[in-house]
Protein backbone atom coordinates (compact mmCIF):
# COMPACT_ATOMS: atom_id res chain seq x y z
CA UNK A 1 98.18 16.39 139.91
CA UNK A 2 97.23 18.23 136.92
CA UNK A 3 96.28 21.62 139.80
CA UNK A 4 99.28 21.26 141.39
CA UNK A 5 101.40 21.59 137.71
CA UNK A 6 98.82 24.43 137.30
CA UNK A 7 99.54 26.19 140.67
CA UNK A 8 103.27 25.74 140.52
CA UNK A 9 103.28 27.88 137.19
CA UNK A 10 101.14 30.32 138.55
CA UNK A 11 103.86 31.13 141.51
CA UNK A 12 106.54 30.91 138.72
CA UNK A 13 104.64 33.81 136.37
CA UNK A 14 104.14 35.60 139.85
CA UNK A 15 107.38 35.36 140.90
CA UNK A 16 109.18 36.32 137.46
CA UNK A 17 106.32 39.19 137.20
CA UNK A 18 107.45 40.27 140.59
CA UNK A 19 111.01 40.45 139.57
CA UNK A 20 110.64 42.05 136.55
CA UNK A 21 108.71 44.85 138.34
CA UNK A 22 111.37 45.19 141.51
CA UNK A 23 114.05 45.38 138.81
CA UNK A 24 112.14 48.38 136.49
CA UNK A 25 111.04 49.82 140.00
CA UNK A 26 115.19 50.57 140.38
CA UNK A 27 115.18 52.17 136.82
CA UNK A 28 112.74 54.35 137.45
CA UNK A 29 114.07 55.55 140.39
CA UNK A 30 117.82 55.54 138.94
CA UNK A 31 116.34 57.33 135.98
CA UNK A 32 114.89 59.90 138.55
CA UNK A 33 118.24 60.75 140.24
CA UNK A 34 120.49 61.36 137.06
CA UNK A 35 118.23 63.79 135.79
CA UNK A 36 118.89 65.75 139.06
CA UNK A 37 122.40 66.06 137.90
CA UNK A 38 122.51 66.94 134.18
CA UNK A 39 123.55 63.54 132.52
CA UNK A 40 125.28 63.54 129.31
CA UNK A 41 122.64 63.00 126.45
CA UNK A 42 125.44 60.62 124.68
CA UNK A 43 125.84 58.24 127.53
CA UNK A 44 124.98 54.72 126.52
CA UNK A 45 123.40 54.66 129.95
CA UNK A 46 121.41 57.99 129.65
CA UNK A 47 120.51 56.22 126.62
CA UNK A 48 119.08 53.21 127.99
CA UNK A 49 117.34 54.71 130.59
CA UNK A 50 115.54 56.69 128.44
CA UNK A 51 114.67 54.23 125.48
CA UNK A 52 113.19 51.96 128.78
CA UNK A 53 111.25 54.35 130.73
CA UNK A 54 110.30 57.10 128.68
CA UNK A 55 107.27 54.92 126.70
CA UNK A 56 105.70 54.97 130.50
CA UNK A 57 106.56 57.97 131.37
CA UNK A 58 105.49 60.47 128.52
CA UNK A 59 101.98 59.33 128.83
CA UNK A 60 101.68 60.04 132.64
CA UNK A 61 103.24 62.94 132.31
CA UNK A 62 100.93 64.60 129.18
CA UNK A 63 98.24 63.54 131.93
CA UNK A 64 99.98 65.16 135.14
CA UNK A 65 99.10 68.92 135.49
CA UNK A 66 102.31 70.88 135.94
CA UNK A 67 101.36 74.60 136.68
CA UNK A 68 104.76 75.93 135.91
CA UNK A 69 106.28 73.44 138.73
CA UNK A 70 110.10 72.52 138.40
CA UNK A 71 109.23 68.54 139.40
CA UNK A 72 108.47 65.97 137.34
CA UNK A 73 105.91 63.78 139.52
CA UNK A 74 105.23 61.03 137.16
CA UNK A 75 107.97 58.56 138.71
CA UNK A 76 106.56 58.74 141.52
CA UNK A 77 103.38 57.81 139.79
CA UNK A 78 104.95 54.94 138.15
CA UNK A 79 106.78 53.89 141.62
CA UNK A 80 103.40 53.66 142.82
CA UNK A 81 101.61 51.72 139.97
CA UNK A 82 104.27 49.42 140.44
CA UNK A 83 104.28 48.93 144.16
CA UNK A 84 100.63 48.67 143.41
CA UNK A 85 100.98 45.50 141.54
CA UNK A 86 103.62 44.38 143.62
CA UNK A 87 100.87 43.81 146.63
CA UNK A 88 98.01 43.24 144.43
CA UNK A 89 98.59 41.74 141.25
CA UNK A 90 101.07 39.22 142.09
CA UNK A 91 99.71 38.32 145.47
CA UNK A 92 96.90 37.62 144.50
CA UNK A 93 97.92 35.13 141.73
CA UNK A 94 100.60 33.54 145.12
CA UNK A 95 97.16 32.89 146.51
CA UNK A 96 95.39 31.93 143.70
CA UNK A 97 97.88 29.38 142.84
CA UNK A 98 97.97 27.92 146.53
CA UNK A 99 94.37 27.74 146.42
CA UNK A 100 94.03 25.04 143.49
């Protein structure tokens, strides 16, 4: 009884976990397109974008080489870490949980 409790939480954190990535997955990637068109630095949407995706970004970016290139590649890094998980991370705790 006491696994089952302990499994069913296990798909809840994996499922919420999931979630939460899907939904920052679509920030990144709406962050990505309104830089392509010169968003207005005022816009409480610019704004929030920002304040949510540049404490991943920055870091993946210092550690990106550039050489003088126009595109910023580290959303796509960050897509991928996240797709990454997606298939990985919380799979694995899916099966983990159905396996107690």
């Amino acid at each position: 009884m006491l696994a089952a409790g302990a499994g069913n939480f296990i798909i809840a954190v994996a499922k919420i976990l999931d979630i939460a990535l899907t939904v920052y997955f679509w920030i990144i990637i709406i962050r990505a397109l309104i830089s392509w068109v010169n968003p207005d630095p005022y816009n409480q949407i610019v704004i929030f974008l920002h304040r949510v995706t540049e404490p991943v970004l920055a870091p993946i970016r210092r550690r990106i080489p550039r050489h003088n290139l126009p595109i910023d590649f580290s959303p796509l890094v960050v897509l991928l870490v996240i797709l990454f998980l997606q298939y990985f991370l919380v799979q694995t705790l899916i099966d983990l949980a159905r396996s107690l």
